[in-house]
N, C-alpha and C. Protein backbone atom coordinates (compact mmCIF):
# COMPACT_ATOMS: atom_id res chain seq x y z
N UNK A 1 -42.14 -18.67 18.09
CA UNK A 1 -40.90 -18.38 17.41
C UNK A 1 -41.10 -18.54 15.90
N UNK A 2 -40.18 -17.86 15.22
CA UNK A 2 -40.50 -17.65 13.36
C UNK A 2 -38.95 -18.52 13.25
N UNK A 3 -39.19 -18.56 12.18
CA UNK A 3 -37.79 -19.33 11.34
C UNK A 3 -37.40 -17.84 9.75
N UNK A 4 -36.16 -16.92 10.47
CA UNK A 4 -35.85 -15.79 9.50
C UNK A 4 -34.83 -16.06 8.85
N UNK A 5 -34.24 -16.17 7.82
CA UNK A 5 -33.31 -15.13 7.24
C UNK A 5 -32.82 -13.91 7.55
N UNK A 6 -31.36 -13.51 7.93
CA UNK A 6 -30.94 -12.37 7.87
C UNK A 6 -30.06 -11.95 7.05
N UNK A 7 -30.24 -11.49 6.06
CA UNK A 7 -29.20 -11.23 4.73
C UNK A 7 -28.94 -9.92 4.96
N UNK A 8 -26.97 -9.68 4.72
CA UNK A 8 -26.76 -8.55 5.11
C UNK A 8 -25.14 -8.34 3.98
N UNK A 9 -26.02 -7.12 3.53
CA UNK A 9 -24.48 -6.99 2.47
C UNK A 9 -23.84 -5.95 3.33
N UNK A 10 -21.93 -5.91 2.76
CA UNK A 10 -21.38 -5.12 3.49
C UNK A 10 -20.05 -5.07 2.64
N UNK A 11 -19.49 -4.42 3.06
CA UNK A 11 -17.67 -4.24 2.42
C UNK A 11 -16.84 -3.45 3.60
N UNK A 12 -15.29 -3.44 3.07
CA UNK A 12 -14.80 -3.01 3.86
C UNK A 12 -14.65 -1.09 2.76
N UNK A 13 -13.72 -0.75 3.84
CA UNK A 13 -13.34 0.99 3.66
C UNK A 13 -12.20 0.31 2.36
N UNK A 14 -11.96 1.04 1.24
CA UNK A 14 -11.02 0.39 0.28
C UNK A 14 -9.83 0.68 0.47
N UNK A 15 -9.20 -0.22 -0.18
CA UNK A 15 -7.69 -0.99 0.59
C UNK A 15 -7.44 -1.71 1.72
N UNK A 16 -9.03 -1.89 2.59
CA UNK A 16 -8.97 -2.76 3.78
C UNK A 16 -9.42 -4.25 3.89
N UNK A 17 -9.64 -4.74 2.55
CA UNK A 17 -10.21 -5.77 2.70
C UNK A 17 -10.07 -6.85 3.30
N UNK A 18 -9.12 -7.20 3.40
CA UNK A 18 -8.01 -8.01 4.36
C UNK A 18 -8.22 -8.21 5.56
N UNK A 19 -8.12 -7.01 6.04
CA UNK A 19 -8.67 -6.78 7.69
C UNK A 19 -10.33 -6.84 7.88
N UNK A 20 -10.95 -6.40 6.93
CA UNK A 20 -12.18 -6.67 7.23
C UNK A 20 -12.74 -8.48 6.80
N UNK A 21 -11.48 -8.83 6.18
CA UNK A 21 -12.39 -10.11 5.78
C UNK A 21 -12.04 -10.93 7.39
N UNK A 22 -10.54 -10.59 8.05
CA UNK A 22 -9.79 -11.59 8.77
C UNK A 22 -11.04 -11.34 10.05
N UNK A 23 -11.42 -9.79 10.08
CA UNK A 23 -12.20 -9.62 11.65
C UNK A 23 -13.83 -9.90 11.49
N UNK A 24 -14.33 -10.30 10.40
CA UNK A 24 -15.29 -10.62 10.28
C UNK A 24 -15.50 -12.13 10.42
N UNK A 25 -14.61 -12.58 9.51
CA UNK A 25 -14.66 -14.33 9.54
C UNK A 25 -13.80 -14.67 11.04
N UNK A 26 -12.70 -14.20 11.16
CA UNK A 26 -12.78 -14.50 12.65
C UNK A 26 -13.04 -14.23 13.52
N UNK A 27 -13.87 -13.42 14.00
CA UNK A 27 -14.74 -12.55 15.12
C UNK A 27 -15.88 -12.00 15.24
N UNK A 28 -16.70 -11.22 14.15
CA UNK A 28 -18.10 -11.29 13.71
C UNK A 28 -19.01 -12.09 13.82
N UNK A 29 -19.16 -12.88 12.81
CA UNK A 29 -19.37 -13.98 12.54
C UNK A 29 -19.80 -14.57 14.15
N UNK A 30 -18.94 -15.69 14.72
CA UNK A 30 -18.84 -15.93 15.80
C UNK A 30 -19.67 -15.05 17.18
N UNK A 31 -19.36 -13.56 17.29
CA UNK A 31 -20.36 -12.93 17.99
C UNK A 31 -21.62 -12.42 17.68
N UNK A 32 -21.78 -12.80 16.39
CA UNK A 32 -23.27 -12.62 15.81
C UNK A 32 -24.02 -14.07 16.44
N UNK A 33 -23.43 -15.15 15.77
CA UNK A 33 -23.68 -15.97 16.43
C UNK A 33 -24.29 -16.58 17.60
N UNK A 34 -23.88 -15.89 18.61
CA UNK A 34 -23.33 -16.41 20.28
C UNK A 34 -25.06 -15.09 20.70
N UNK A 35 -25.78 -14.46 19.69
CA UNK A 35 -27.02 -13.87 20.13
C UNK A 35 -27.99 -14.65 20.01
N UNK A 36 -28.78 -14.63 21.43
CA UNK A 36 -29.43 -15.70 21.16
C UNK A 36 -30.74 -15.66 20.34
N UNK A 37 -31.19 -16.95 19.50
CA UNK A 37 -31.73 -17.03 18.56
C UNK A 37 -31.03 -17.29 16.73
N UNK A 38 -29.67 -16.69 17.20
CA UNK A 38 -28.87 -17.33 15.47
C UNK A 38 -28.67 -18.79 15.80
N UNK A 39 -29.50 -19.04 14.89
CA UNK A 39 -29.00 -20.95 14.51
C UNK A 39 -27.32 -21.09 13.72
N UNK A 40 -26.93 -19.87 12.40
CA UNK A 40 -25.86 -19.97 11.91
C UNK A 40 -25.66 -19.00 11.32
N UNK A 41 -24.39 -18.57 10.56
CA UNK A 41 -23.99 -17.63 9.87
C UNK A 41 -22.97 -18.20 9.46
N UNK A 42 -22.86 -17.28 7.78
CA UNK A 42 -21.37 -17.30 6.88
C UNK A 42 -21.45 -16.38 6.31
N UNK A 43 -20.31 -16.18 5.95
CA UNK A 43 -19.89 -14.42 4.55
C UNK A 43 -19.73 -15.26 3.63
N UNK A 44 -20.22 -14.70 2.76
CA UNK A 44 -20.07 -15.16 0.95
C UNK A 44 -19.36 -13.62 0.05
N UNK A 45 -18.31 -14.17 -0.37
CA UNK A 45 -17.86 -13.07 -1.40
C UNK A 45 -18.20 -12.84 -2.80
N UNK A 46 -18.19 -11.38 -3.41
CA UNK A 46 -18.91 -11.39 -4.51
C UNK A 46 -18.05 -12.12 -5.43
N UNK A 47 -18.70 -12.89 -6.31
CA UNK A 47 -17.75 -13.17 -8.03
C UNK A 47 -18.22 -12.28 -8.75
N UNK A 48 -17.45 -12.10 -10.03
CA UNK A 48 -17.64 -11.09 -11.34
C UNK A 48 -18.89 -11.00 -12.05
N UNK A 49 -19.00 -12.26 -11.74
CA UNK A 49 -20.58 -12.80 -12.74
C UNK A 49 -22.11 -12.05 -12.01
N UNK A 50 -22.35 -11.72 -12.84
CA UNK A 50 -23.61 -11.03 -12.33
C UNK A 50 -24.74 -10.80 -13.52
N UNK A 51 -26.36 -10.54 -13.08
CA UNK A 51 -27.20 -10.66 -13.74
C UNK A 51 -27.74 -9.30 -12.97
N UNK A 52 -27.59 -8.27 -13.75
CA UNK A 52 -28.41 -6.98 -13.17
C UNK A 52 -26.77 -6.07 -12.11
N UNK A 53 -28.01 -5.19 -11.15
CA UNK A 53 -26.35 -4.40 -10.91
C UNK A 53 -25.61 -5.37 -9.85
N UNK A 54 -24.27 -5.18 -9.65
CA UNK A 54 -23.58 -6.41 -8.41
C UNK A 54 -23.79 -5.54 -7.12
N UNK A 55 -23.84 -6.87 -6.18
CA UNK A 55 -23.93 -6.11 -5.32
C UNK A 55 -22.96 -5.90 -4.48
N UNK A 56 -22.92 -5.50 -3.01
CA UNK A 56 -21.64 -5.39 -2.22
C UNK A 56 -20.44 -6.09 -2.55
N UNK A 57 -19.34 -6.50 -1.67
CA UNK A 57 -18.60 -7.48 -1.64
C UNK A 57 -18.50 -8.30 -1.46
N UNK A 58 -19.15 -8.01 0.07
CA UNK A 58 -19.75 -9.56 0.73
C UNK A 58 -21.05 -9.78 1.23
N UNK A 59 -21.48 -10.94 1.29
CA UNK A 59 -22.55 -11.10 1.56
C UNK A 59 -22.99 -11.82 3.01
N UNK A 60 -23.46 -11.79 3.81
CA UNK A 60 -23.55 -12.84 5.14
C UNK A 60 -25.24 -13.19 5.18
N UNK A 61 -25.21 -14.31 5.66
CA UNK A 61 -26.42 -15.07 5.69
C UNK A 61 -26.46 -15.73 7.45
N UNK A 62 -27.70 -15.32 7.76
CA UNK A 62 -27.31 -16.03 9.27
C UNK A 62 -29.06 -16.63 9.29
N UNK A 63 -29.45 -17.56 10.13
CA UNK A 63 -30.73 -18.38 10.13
C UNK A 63 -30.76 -18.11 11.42
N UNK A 64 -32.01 -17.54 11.29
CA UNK A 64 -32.22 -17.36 12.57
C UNK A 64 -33.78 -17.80 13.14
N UNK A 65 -34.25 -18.57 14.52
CA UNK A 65 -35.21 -18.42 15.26
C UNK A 65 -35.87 -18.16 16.14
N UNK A 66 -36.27 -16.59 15.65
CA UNK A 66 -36.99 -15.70 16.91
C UNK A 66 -38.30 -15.42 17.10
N UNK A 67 -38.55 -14.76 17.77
CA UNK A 67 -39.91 -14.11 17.74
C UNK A 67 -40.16 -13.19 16.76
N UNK A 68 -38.89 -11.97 16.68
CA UNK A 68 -39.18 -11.37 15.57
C UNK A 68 -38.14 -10.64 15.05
N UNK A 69 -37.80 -10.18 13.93
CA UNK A 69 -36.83 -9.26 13.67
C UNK A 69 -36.42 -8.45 14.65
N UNK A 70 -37.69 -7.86 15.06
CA UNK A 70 -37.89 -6.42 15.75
C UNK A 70 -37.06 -6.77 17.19
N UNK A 71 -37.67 -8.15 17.63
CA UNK A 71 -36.84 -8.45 18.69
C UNK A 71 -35.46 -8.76 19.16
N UNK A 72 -35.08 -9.33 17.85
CA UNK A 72 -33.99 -10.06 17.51
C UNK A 72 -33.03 -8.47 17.34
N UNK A 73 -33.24 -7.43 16.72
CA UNK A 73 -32.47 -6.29 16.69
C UNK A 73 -32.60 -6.00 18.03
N UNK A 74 -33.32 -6.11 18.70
CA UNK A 74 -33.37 -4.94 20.36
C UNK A 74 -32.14 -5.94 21.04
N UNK A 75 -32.35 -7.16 21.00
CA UNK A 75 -31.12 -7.98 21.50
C UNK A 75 -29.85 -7.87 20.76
N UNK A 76 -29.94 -7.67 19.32
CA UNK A 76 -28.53 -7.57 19.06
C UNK A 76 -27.90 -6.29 19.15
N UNK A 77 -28.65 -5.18 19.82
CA UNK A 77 -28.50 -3.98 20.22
C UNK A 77 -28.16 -4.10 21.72
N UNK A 78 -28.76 -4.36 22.41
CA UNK A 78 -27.76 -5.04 23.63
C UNK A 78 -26.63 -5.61 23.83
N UNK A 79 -26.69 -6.58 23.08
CA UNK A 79 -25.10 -6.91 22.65
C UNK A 79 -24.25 -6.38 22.33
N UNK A 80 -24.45 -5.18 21.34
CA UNK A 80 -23.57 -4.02 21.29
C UNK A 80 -23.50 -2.87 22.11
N UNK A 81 -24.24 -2.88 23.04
CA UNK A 81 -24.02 -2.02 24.12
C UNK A 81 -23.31 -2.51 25.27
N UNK A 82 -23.49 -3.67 25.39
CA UNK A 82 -22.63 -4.25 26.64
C UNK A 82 -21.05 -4.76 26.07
N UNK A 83 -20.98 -4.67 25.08
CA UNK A 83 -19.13 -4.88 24.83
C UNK A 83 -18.85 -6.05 24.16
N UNK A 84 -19.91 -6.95 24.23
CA UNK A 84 -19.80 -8.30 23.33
C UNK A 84 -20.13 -8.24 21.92
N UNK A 85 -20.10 -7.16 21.33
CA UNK A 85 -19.20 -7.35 19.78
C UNK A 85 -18.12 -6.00 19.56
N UNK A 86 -17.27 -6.79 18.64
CA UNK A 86 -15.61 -5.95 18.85
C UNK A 86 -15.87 -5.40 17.41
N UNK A 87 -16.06 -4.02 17.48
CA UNK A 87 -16.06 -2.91 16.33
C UNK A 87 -14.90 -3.33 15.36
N UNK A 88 -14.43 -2.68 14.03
CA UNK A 88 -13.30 -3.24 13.24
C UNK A 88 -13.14 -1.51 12.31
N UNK A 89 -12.13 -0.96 12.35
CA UNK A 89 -12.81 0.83 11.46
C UNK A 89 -12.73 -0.01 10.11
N UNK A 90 -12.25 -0.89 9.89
CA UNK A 90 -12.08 -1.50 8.00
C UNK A 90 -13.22 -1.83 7.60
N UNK A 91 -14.33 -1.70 8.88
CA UNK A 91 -15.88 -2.03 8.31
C UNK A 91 -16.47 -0.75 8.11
N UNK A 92 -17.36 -0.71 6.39
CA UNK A 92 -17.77 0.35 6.39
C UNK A 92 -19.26 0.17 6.46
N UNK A 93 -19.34 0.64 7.98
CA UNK A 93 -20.83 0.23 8.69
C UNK A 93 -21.86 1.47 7.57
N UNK A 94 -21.77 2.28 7.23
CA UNK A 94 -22.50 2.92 6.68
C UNK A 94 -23.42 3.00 5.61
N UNK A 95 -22.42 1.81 4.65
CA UNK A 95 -22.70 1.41 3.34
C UNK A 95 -23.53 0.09 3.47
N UNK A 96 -23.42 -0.55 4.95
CA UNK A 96 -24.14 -2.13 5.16
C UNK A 96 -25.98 -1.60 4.72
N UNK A 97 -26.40 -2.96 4.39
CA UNK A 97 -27.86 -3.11 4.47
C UNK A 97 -28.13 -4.46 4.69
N UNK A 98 -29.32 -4.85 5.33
CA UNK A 98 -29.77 -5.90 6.35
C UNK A 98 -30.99 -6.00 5.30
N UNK A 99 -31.79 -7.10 5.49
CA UNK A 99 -32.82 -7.52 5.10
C UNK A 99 -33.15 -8.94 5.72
N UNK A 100 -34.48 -8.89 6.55
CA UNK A 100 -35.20 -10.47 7.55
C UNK A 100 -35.79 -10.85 5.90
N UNK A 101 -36.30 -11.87 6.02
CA UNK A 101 -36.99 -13.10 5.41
C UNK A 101 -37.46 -14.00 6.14
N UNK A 102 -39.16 -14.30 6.21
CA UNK A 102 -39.45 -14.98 7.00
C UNK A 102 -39.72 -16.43 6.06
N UNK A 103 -39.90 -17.44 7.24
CA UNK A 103 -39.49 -18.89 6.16
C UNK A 103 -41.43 -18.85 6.00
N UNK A 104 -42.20 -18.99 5.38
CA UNK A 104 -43.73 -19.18 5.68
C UNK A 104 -44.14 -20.20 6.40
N UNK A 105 -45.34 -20.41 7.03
CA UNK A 105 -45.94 -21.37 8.01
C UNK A 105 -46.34 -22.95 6.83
């Protein structure tokens, strides 16, 4: 097993933020979670302050220990095929980007 980082920026569709913050922090989150191998997760929102371009809105951080990214997506792709995570349209899945980080040996 590795010790990753999963950093994942995202926002909602605009004028939805609300709903995307309420179904993320209360339901996301939580079923990201519940895959096995996340140790934790939180959303971080952007502030004004920035050094270079800003990025998304929000930010989520989850720790994870798997075997591998690669694996860790085929399972959290299962998970979304079997019904155990609840879609939200105020998420604009299109605009998300993901990035692993492995912790070194």
């Amino acid at each position: 097993m590795g010790r990753y980082l999963m950093i994942v920026q995202s926002q909602a569709h605009p004028g939805r933020e609300a709903e995307y913050a309420a179904w993320y922090d209360g339901t996301h989150v939580q079923e990201i979670c519940s895959v096995p191998g996340v140790v934790s997760g939180q959303r971080y929102e952007a502030t004004p302050v920035a050094l270079g371009a800003p990025g998304m809105a929000c930010l989520s951080i989850y720790e994870l220990d798997v075997e591998s990214p690669q694996a860790f997506l085929a399972e959290l792709g299962k998970f979304g095929a079997s019904g155990r995570m609840t879609p939200c349209d105020a998420y604009n899945s299109a605009d998300s980007i993901m990035w692993f980080y492995k912790q070194p040996d």
